[in-house]
PDB file of N, CA and C in Angstrom:
ATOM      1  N   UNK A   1       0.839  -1.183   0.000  1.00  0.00           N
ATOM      2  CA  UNK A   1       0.000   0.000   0.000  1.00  0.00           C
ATOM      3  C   UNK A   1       0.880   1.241   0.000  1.00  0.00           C
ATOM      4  N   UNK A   2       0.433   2.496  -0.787  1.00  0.00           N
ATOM      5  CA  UNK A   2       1.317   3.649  -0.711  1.00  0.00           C
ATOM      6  C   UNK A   2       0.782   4.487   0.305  1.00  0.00           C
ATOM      7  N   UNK A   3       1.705   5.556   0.483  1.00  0.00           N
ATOM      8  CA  UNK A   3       1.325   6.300   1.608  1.00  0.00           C
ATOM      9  C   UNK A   3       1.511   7.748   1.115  1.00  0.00           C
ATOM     10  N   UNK A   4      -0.052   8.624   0.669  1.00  0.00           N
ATOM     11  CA  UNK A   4       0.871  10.094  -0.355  1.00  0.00           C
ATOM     12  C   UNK A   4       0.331  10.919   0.743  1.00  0.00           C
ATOM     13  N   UNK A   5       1.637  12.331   0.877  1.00  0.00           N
ATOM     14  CA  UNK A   5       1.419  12.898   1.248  1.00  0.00           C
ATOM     15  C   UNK A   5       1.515  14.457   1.131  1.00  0.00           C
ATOM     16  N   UNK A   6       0.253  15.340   1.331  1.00  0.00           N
ATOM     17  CA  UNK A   6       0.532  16.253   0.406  1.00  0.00           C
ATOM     18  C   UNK A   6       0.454  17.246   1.125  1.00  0.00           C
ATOM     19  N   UNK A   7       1.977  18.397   1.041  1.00  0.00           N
ATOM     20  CA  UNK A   7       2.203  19.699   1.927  1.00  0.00           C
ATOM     21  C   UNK A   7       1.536  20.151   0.900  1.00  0.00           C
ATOM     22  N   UNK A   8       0.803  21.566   1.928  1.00  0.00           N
ATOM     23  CA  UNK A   8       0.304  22.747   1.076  1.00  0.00           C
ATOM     24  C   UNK A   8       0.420  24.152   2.211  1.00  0.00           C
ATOM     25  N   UNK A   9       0.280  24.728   1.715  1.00  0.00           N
ATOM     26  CA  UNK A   9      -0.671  26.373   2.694  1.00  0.00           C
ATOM     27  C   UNK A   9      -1.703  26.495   2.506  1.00  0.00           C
ATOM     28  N   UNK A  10      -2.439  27.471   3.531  1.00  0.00           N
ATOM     29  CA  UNK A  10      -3.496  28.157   3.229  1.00  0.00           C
ATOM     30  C   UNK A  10      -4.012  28.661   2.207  1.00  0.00           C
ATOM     31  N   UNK A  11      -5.251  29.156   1.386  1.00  0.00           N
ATOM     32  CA  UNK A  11      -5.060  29.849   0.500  1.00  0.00           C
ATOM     33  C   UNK A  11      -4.317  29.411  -1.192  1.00  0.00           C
ATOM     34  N   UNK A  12      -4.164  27.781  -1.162  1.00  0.00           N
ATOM     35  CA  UNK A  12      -3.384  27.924  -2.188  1.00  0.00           C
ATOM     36  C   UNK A  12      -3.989  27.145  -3.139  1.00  0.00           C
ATOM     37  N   UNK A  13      -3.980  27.603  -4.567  1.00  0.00           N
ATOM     38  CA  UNK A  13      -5.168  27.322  -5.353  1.00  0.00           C
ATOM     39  C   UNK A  13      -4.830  25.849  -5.646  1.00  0.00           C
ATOM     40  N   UNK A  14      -3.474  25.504  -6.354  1.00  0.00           N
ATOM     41  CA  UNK A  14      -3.203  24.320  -6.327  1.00  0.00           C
ATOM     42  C   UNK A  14      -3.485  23.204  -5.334  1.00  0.00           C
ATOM     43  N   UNK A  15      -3.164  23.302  -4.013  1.00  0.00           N
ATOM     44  CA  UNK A  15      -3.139  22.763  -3.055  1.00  0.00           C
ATOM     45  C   UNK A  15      -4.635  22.260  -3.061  1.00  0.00           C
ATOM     46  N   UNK A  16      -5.551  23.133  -2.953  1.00  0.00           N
ATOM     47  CA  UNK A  16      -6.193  22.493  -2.886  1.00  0.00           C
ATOM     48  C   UNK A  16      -7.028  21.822  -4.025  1.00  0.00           C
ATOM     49  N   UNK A  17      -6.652  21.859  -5.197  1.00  0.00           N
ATOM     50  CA  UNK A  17      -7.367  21.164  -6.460  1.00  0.00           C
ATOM     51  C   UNK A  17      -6.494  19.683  -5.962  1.00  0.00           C
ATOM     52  N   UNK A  18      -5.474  19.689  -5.675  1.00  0.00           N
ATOM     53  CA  UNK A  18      -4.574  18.385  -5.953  1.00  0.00           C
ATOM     54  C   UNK A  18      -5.536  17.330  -4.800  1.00  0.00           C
ATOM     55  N   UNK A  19      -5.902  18.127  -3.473  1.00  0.00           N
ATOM     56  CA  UNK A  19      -6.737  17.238  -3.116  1.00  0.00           C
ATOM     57  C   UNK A  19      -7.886  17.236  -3.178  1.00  0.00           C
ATOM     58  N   UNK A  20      -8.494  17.933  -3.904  1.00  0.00           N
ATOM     59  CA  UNK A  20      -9.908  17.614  -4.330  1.00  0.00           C
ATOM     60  C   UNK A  20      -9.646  16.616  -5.329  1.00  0.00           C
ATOM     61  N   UNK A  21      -8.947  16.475  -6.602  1.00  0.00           N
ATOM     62  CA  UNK A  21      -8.591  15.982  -7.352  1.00  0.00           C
ATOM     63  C   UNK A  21      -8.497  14.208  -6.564  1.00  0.00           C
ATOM     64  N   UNK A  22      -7.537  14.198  -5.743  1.00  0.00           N
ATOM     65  CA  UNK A  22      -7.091  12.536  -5.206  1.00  0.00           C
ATOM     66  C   UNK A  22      -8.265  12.445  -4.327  1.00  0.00           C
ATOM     67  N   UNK A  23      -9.157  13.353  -3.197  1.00  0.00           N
ATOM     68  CA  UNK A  23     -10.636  12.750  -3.178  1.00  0.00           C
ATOM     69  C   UNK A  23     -11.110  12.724  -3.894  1.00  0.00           C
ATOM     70  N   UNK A  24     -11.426  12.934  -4.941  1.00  0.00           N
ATOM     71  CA  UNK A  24     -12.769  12.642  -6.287  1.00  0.00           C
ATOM     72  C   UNK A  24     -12.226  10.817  -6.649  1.00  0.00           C
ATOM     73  N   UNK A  25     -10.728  10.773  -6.693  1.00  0.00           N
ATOM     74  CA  UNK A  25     -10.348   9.742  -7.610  1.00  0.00           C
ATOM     75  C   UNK A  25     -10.668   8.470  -6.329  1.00  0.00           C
ATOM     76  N   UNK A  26     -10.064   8.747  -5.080  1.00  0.00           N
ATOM     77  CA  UNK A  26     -10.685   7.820  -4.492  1.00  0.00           C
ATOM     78  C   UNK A  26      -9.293   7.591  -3.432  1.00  0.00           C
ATOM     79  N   UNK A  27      -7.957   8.456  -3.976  1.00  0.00           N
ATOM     80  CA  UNK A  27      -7.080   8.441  -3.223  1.00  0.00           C
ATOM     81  C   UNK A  27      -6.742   8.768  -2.017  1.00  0.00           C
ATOM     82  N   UNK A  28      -6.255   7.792  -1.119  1.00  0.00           N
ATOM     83  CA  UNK A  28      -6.115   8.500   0.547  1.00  0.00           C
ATOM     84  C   UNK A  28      -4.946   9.435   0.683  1.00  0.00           C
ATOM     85  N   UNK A  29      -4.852  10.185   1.334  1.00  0.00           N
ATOM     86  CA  UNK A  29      -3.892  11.157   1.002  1.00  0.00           C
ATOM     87  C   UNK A  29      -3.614  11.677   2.997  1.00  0.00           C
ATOM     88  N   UNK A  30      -2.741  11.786   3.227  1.00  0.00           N
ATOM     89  CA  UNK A  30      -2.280  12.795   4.608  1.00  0.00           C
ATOM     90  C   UNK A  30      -2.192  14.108   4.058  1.00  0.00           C
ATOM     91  N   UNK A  31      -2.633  14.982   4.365  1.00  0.00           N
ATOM     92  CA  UNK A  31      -2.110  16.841   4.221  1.00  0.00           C
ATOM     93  C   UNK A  31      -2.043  17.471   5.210  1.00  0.00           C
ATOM     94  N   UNK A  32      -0.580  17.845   5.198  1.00  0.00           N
ATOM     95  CA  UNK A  32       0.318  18.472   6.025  1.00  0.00           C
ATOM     96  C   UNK A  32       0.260  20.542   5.546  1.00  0.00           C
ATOM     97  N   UNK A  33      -0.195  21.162   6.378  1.00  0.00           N
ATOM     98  CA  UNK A  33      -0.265  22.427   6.545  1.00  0.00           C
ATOM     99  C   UNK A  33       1.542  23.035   6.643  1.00  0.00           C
ATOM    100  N   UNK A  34       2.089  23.169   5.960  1.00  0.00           N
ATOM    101  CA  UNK A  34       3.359  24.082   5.946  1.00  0.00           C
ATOM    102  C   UNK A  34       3.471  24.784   7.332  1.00  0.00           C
ATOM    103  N   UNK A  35       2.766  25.473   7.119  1.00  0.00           N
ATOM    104  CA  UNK A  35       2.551  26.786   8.648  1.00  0.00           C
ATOM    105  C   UNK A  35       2.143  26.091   9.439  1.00  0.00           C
ATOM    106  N   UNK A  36       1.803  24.651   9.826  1.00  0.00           N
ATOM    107  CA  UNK A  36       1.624  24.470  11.093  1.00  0.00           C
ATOM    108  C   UNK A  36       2.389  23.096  11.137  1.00  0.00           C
ATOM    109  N   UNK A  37       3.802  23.085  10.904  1.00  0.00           N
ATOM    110  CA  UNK A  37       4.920  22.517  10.335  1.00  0.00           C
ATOM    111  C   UNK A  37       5.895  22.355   9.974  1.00  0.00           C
ATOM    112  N   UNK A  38       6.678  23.319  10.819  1.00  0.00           N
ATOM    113  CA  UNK A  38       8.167  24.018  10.708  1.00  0.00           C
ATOM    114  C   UNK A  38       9.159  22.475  10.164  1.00  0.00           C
ATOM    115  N   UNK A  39       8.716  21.503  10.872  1.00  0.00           N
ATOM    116  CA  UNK A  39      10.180  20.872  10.499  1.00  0.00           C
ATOM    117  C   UNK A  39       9.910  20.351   9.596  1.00  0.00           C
ATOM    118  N   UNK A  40       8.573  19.888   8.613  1.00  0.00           N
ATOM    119  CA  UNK A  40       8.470  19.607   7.262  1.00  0.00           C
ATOM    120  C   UNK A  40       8.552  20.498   6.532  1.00  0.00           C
ATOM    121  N   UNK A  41       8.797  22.055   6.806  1.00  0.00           N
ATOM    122  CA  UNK A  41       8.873  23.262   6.099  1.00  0.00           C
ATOM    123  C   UNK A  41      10.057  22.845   5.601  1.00  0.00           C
ATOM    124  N   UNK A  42      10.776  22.740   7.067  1.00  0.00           N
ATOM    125  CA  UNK A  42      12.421  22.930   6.681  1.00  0.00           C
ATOM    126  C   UNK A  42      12.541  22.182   5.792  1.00  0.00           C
ATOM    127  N   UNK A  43      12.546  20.796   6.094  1.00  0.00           N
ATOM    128  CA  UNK A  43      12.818  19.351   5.142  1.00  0.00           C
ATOM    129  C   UNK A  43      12.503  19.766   3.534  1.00  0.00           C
ATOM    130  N   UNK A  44      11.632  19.994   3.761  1.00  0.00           N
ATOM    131  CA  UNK A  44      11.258  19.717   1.886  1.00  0.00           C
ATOM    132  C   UNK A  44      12.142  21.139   1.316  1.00  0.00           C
ATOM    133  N   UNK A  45      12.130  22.312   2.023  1.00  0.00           N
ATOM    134  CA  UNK A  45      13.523  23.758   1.743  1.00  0.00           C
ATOM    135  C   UNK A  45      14.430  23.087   1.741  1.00  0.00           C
ATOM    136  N   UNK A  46      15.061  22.630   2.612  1.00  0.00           N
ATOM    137  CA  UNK A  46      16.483  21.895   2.432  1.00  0.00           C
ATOM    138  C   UNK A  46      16.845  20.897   1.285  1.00  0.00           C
ATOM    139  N   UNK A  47      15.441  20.199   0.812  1.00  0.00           N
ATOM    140  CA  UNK A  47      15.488  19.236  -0.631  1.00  0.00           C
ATOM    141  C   UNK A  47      15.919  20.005  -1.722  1.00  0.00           C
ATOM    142  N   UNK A  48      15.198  21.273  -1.613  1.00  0.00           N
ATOM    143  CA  UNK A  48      15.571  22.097  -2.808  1.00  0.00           C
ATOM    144  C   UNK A  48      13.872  22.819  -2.878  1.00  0.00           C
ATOM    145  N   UNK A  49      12.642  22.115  -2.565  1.00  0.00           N
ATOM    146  CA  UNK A  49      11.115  22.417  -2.865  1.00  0.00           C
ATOM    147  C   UNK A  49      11.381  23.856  -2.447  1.00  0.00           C
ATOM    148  N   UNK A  50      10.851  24.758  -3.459  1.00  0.00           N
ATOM    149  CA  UNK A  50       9.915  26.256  -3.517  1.00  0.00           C
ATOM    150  C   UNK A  50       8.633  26.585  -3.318  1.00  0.00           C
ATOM    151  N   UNK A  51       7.903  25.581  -3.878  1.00  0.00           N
ATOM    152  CA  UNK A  51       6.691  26.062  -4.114  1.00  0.00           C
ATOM    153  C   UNK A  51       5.620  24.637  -3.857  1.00  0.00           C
ATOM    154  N   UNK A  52       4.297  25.003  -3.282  1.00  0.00           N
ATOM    155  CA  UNK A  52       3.390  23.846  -3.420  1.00  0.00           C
ATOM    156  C   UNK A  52       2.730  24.293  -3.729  1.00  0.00           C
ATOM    157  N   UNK A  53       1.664  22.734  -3.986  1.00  0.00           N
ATOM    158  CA  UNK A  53       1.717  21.556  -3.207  1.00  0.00           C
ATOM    159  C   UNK A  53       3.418  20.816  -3.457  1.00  0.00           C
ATOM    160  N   UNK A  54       3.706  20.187  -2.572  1.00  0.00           N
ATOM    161  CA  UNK A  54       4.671  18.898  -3.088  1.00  0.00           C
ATOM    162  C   UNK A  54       3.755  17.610  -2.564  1.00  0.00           C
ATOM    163  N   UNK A  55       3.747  16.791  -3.557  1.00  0.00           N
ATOM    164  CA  UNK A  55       3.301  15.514  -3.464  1.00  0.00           C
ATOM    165  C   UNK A  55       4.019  14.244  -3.103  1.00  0.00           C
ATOM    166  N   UNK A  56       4.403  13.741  -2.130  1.00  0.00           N
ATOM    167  CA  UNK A  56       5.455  12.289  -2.061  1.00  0.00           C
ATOM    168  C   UNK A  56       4.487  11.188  -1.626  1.00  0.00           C
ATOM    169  N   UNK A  57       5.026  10.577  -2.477  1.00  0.00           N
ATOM    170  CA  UNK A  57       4.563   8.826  -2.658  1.00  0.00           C
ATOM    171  C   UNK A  57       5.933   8.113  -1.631  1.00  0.00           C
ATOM    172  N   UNK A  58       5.286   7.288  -1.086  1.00  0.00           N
ATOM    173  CA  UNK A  58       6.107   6.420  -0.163  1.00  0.00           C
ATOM    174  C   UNK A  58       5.339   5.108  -0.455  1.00  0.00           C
ATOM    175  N   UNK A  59       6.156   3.662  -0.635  1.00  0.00           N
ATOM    176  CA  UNK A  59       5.736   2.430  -0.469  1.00  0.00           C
ATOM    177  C   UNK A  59       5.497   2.365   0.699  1.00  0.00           C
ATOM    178  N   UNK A  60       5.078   1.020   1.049  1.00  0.00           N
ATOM    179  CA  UNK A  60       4.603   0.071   2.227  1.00  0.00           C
ATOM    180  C   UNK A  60       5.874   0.434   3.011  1.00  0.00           C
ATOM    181  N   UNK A  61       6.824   0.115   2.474  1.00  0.00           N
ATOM    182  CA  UNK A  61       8.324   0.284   3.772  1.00  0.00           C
ATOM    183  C   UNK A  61       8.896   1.206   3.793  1.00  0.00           C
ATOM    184  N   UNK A  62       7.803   2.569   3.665  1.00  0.00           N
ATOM    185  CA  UNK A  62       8.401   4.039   3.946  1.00  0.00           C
ATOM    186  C   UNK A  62       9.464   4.793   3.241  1.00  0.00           C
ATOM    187  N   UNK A  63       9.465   4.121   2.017  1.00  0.00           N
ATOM    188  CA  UNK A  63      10.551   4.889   1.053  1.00  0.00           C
ATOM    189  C   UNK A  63       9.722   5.366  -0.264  1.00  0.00           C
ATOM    190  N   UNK A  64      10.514   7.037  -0.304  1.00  0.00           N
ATOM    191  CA  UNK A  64      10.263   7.608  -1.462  1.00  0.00           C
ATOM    192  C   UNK A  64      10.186   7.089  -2.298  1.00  0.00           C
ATOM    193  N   UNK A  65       9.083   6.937  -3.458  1.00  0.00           N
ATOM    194  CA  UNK A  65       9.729   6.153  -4.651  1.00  0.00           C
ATOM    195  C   UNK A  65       8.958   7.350  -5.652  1.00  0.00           C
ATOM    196  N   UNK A  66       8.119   8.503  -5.355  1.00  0.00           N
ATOM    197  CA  UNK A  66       7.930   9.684  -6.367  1.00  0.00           C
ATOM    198  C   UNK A  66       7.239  11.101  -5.750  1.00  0.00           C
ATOM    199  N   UNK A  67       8.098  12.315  -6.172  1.00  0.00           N
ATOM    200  CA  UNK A  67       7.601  13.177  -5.647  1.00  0.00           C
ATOM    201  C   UNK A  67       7.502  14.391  -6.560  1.00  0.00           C
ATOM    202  N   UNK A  68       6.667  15.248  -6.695  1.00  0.00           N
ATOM    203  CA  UNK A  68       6.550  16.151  -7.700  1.00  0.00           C
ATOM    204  C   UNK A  68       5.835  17.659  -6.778  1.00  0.00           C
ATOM    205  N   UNK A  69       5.989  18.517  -8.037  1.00  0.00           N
ATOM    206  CA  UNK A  69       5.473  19.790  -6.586  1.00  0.00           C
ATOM    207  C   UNK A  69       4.236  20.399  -8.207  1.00  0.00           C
ATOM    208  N   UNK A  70       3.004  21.346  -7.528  1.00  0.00           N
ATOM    209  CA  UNK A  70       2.399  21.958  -8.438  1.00  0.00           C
ATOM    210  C   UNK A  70       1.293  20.766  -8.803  1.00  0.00           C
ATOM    211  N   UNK A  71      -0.057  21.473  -9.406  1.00  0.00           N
ATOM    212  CA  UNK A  71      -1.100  20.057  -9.370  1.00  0.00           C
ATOM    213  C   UNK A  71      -0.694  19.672 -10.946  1.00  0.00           C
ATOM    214  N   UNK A  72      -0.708  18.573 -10.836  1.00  0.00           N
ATOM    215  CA  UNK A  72      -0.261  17.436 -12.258  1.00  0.00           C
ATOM    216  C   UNK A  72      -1.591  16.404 -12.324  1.00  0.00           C
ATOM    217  N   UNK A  73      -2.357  16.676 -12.936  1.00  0.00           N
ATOM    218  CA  UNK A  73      -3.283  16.085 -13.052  1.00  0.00           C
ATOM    219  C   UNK A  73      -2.923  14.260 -13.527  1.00  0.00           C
ATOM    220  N   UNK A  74      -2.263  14.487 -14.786  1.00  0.00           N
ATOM    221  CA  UNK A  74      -1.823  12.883 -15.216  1.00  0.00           C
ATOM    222  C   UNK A  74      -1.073  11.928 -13.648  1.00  0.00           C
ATOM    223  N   UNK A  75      -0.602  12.728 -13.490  1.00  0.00           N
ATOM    224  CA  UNK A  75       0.524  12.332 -11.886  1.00  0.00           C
ATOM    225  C   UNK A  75      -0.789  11.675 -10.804  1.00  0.00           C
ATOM    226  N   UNK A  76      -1.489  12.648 -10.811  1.00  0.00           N
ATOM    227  CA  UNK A  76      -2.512  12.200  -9.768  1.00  0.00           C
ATOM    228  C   UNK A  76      -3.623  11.449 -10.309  1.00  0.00           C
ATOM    229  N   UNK A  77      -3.747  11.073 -11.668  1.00  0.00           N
ATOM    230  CA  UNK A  77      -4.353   9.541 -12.088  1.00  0.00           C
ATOM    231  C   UNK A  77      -3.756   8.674 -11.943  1.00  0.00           C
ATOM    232  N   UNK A  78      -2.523   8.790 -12.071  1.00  0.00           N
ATOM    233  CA  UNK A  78      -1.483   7.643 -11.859  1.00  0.00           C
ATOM    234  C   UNK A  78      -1.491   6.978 -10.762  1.00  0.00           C
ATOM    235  N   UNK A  79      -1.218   7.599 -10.074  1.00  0.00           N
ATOM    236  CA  UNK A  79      -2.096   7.188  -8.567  1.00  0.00           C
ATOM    237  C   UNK A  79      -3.367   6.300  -8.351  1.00  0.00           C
ATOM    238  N   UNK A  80      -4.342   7.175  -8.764  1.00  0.00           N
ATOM    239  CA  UNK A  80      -5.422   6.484  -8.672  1.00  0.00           C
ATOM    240  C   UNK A  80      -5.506   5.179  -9.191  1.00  0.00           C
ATOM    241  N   UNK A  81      -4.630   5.065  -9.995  1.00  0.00           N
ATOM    242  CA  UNK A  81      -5.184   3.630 -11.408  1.00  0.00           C
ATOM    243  C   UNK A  81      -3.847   2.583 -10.698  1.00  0.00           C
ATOM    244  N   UNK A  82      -3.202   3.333  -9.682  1.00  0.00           N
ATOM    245  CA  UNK A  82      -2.149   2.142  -9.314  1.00  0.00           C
ATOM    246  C   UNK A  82      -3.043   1.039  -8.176  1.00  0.00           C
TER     247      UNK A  82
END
């Protein structure tokens, strides 16, 4: 089973299509608030991430295996149809 999880802010148009988008499709998703989230702020700044949403996919044994930032619609069927 995967485990996606999706930082966003307040206010942010993407952010929230990406999860309206993975609820419509049927996808479970965690969303993590930036601002109420300093040390996943930091983490994903320190990766190099600017801007959200960022999206990370984790397998069953807790490893990255895909992460993308901004809503990607094909990305988030992909998902769904896995």
């Amino acid at each position: 089973m995967m485990q996606v999880t999706v930082f966003s802010n307040p206010g942010c148009y993407q952010c929230e299509a990406t999860k309206r988008h993975l609820t419509r499709t049927g996808v479970k998703f965690d969303a993590v608030l930036l601002t109420d989230n300093h040390a996943a702020y930091e983490r994903l700044h320190d990766a190099g991430w600017r801007g959200v949403p960022v999206i990370e996919v984790r397998n069953a044994d807790g490893v990255l295996v895909d992460s993308w930032d901004g809503y990607r619609p094909g990305h988030l069927d992909r998902l769904a149809a896995a």
